[in-house]
Structures are given as structure tokens and as C-alpha cells.
N, C-alpha and C. Protein backbone atom coordinates (compact mmCIF):
# COMPACT_ATOMS: atom_id res chain seq x y z
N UNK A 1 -6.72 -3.09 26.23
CA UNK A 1 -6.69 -4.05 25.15
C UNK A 1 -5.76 -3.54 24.05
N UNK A 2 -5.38 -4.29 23.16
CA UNK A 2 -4.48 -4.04 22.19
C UNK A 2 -5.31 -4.64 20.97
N UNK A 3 -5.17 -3.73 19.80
CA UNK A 3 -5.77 -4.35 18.61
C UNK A 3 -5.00 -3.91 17.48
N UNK A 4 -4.65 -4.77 16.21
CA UNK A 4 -4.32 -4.31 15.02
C UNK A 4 -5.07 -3.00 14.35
N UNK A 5 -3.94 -2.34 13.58
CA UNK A 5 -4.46 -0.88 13.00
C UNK A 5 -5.36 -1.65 12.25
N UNK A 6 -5.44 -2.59 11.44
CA UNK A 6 -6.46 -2.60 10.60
C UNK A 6 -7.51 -3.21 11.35
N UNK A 7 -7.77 -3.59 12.68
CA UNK A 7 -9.37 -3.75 12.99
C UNK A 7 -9.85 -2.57 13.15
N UNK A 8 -11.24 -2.79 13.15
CA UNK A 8 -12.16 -1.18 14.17
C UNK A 8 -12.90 -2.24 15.02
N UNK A 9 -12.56 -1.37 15.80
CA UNK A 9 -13.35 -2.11 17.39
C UNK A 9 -14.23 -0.79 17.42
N UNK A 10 -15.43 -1.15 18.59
CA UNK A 10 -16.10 -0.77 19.42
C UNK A 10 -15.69 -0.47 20.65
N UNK A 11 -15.86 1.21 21.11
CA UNK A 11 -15.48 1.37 22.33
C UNK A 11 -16.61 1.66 23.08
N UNK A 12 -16.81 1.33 24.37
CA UNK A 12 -17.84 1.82 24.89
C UNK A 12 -17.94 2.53 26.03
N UNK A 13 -18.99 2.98 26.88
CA UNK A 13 -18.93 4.11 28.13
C UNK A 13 -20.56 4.24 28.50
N UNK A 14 -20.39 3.85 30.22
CA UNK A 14 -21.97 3.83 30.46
C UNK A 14 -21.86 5.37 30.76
N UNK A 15 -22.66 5.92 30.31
CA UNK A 15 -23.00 7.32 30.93
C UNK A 15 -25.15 7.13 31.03
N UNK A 16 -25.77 8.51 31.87
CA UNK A 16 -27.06 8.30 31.87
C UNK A 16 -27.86 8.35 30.19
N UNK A 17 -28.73 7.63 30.78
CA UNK A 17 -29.59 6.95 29.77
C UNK A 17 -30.41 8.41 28.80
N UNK A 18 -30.41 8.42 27.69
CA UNK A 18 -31.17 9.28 26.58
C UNK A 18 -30.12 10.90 26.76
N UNK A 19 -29.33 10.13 26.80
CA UNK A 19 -27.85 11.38 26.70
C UNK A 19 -27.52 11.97 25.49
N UNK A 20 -27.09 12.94 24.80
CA UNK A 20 -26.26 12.64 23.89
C UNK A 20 -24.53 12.87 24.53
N UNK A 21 -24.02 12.10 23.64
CA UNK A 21 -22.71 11.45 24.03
C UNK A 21 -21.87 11.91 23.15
N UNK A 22 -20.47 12.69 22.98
CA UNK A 22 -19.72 12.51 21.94
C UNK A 22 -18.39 11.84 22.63
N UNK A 23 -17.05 11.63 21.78
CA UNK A 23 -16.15 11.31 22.13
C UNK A 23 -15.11 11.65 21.23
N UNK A 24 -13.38 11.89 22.02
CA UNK A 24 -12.39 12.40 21.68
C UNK A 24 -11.41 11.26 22.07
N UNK A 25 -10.23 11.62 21.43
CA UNK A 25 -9.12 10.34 21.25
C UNK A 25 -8.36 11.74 21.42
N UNK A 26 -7.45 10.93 22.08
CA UNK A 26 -5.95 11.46 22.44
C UNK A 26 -4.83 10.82 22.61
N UNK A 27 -3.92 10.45 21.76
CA UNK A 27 -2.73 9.75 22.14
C UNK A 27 -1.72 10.26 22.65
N UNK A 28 -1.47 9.39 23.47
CA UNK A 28 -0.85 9.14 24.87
C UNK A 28 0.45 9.41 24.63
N UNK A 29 0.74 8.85 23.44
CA UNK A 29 2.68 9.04 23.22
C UNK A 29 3.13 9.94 22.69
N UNK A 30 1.75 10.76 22.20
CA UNK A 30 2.55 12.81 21.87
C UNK A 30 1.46 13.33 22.33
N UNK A 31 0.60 13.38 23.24
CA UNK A 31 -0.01 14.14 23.99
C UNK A 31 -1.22 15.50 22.99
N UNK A 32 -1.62 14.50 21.68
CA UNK A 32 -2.02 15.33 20.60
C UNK A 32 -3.68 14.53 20.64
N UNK A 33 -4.52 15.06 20.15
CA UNK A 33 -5.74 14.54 19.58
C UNK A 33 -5.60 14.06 18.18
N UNK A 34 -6.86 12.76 18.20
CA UNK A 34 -7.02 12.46 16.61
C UNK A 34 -8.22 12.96 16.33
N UNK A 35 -7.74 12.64 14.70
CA UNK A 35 -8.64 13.76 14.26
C UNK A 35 -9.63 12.58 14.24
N UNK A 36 -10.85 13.29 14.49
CA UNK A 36 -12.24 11.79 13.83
C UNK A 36 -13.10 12.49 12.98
N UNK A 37 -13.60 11.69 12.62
CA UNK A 37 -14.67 12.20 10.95
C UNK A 37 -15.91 12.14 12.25
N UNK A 38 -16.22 11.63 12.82
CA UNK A 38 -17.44 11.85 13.64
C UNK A 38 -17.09 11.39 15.04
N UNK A 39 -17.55 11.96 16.09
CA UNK A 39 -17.33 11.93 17.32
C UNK A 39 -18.64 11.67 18.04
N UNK A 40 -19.36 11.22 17.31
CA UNK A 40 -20.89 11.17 18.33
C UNK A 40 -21.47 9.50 18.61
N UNK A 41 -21.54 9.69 19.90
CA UNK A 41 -21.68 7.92 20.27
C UNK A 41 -23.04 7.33 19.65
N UNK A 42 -23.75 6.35 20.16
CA UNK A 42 -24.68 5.84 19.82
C UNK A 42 -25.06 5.17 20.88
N UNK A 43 -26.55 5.08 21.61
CA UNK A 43 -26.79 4.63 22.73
C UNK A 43 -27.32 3.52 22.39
N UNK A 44 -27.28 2.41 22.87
CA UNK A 44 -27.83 0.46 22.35
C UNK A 44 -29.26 0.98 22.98
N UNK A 45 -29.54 0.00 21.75
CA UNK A 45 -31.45 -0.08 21.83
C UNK A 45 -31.11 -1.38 22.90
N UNK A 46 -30.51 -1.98 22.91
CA UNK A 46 -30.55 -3.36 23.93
C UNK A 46 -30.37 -2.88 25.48
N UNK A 47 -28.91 -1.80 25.23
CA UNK A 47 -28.42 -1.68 26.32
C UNK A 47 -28.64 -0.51 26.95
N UNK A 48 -29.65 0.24 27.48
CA UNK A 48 -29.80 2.04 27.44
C UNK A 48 -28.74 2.19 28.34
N UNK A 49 -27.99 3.25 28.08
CA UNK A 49 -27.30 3.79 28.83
C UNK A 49 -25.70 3.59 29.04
N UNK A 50 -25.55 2.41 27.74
CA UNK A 50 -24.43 1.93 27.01
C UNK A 50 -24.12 3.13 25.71
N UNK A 51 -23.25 3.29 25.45
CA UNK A 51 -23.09 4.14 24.25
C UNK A 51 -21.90 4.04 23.83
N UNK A 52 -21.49 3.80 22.28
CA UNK A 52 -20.84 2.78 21.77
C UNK A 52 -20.56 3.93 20.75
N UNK A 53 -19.08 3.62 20.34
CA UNK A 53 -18.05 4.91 19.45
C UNK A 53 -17.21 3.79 18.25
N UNK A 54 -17.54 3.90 16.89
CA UNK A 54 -16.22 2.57 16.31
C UNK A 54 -15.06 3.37 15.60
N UNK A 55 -14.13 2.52 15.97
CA UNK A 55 -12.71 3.69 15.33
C UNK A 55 -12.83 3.74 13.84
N UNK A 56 -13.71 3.02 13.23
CA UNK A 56 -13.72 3.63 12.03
C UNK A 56 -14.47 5.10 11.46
N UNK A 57 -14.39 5.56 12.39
CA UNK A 57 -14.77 6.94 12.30
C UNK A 57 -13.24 7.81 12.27
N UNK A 58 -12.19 7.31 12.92
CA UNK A 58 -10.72 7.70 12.70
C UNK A 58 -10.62 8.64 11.75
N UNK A 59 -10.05 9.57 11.48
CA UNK A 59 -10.04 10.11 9.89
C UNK A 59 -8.94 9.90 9.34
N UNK A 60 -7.54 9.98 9.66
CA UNK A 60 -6.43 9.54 9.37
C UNK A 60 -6.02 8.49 10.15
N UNK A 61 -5.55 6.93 9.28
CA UNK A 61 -5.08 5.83 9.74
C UNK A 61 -4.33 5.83 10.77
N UNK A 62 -4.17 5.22 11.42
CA UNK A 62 -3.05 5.07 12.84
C UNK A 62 -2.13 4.20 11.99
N UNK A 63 -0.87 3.95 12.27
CA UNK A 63 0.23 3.36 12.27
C UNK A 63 0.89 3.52 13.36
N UNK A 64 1.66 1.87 13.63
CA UNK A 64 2.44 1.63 14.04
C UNK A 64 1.84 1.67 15.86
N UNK A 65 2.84 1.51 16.99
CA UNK A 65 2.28 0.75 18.12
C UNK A 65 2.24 2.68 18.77
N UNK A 66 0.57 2.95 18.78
CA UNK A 66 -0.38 3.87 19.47
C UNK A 66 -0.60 3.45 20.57
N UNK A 67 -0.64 4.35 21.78
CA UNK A 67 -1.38 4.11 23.21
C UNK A 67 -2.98 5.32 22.96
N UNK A 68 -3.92 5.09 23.17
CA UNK A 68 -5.13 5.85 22.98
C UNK A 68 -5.64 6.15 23.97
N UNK A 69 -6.30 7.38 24.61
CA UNK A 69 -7.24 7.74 25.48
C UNK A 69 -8.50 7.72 25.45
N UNK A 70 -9.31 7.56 25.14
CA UNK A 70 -10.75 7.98 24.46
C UNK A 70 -11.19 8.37 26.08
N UNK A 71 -12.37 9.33 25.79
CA UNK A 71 -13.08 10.44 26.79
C UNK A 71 -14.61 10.43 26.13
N UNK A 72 -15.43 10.24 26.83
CA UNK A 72 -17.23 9.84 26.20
C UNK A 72 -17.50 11.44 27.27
N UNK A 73 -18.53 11.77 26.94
CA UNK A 73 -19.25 12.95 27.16
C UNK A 73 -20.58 13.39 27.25
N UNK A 74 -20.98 13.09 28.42
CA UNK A 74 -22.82 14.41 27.79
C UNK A 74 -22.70 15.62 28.13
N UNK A 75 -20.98 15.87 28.88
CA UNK A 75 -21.28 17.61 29.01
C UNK A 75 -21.11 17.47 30.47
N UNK A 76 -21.67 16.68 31.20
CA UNK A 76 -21.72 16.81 32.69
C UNK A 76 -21.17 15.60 33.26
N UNK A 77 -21.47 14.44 32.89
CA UNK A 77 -20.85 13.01 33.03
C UNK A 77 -19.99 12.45 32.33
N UNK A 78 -18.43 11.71 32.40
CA UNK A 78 -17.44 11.74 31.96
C UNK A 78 -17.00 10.42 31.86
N UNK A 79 -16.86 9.50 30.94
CA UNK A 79 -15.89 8.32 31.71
C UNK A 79 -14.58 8.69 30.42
N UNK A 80 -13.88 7.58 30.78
CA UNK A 80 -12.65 7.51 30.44
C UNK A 80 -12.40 5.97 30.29
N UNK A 81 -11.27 5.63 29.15
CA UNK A 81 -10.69 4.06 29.34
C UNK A 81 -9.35 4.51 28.07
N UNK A 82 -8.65 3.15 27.92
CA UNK A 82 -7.53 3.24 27.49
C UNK A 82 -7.33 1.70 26.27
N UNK A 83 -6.53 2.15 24.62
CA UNK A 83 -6.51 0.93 23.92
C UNK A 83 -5.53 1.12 23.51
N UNK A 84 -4.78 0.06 23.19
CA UNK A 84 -3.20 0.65 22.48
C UNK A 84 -3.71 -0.41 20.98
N UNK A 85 -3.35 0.62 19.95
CA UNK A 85 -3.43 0.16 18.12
C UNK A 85 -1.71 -0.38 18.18
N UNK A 86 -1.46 -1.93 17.16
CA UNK A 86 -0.49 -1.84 16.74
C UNK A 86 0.77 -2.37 17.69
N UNK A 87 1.88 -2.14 17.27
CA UNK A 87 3.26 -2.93 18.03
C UNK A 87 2.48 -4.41 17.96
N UNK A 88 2.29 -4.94 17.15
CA UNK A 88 1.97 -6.83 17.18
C UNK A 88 3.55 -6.85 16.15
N UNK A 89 4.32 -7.65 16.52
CA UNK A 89 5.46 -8.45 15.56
C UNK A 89 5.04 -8.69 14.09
N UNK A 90 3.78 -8.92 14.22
CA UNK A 90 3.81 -9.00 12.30
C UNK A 90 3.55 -8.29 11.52
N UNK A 91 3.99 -6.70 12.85
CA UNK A 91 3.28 -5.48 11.71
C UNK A 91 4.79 -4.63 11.87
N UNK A 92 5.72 -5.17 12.60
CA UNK A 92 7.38 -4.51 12.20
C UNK A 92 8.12 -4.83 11.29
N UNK A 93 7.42 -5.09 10.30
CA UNK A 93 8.22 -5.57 8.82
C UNK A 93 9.83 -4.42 8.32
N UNK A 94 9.53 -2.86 9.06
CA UNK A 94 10.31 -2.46 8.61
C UNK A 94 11.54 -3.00 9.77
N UNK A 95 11.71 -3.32 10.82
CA UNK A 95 12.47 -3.38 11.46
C UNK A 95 13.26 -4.71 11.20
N UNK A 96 12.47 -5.51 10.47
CA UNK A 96 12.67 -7.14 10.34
C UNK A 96 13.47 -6.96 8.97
N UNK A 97 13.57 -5.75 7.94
CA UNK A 97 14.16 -6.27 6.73
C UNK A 97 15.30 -6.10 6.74
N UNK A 98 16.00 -7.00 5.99
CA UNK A 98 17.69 -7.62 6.08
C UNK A 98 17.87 -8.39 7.12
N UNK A 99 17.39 -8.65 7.91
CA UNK A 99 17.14 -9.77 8.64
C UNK A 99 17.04 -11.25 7.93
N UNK A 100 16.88 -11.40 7.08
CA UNK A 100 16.59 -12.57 6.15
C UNK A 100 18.17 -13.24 5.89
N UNK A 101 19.32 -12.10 5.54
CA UNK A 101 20.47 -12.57 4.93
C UNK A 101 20.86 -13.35 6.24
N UNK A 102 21.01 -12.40 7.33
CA UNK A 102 21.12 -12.94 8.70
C UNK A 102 21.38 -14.72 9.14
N UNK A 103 19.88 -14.65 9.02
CA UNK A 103 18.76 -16.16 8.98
C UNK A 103 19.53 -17.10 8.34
N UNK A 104 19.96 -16.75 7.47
CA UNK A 104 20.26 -17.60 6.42
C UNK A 104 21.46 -18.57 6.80
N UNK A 105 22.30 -17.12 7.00
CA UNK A 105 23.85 -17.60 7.16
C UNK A 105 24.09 -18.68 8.72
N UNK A 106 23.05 -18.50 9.48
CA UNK A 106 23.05 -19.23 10.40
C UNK A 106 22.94 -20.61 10.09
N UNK A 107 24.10 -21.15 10.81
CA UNK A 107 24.18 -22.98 10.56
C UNK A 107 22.89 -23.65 11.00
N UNK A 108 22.15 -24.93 10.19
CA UNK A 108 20.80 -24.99 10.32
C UNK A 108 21.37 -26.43 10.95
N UNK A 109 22.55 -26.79 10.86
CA UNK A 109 22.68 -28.06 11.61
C UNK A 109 24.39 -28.00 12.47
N UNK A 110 24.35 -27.88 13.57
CA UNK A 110 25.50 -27.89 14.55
C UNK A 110 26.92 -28.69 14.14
N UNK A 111 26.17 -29.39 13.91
CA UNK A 111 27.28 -30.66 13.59
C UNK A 111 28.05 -30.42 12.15
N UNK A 112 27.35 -29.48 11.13
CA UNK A 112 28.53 -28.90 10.00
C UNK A 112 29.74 -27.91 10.34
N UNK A 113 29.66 -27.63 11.80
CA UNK A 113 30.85 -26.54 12.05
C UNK A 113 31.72 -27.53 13.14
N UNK A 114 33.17 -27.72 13.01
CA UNK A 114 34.27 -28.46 13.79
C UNK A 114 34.28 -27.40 14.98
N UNK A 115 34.23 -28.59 15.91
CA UNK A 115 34.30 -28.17 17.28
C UNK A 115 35.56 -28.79 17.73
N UNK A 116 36.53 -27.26 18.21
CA UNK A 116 37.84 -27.27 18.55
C UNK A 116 37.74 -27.72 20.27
């Protein structure tokens, strides 16, 4: 899935039931960990054996288009999945500026330029 830096989603990972669970982030496009203010899942009173991580635990913001690893844990049982933050078009503002003069100069009707 792909989500804007500014949502926090919910990630989740079935591992066995009355576990404790933590979890680590690793991005994919420098092969580095993020840092998180807390790494410890939470198992659903609805769902046992569901255990649920929200990126607002992140400690430093993500910018710009992230590929993510996240890794859930009790130590012995492992899953794994994958989210990419970011690269949406309405968050490349830096790539888009001066682009405007561009826009502009472009003829908005065909028929004002003589066709030889």
C-alpha cells in the first residue's frame, strides 16, 4: 500500500496469541532503520492474535517517496510486510516550481498561432 507522510496508518501481523510483540522499520531505499519512539505492538481485544503497530510512533518524520519494511516479533515467530510513504504528485511541489511560467506561456487556444 502507499500512504501520504502525513497519515498514520495501522500496521498489522498475526503472530501467537498473548505474545509480546515488538516491531522495527527499515527502509528499503538506504538499507537503514527508523528510528521509533516505541516499538511495541498491541494485541486486539477483538482480534487475539492480531497485533497492531501505528506509525505515529515514527520519531523523525518521513519525507518524500519511502519504501518501508516493517518486521513484528515475539522472539521466535516472525512476519514481515511492505508500505511505501509519499511520491503522491501533490507532495512534489519542489519539483513542480517554475513550472507555472511554463504553463502560462503555452497557447490556451490553437487557433491564435498562424499555421504555415
Amino acid at each position: 500500500m502507499r500512504y501520504k507522510t502525513t497519515e498514520e496508518i495501522a500496521i498489522v501481523g498475526v503472530l501467537p496469541i498473548g505474545t509480546t510483540v515488538s516491531v522495527k522499520l527499515i527502509n528499503l531505499l538506504t538499507d537503514t532503520l527508523v528510528v521509533l519512539n516505541n516499538n511495541a505492538c498491541t494485541e486486539s481485544s477483538h482480534a487475539p492474535g492480531i497485533y497492531v503497530w501505528n506509525t505515529s510512533n515514527i520519531s523523525t518524520p518521513i519525507s518524500g517517496y519511502t519504501v518501508l519494511l516493517y518486521e513484528m516479533t515475539d522472539g521466535t515467530n516472525t512476519v514481515q510486510g511492505k508500505f511505501v510513504y509519499g511520491g503522491y504528485i501533490d507532495e512534489q511541489t519542489t519539483q513542480l516550481s517554475g513550472l507555472e511560467d511554463k504553463v502560462d506561456a503555452v497557447p490556451t487556444n490553437v487557433w491564435n498561432k498562424v499555421i504555415v
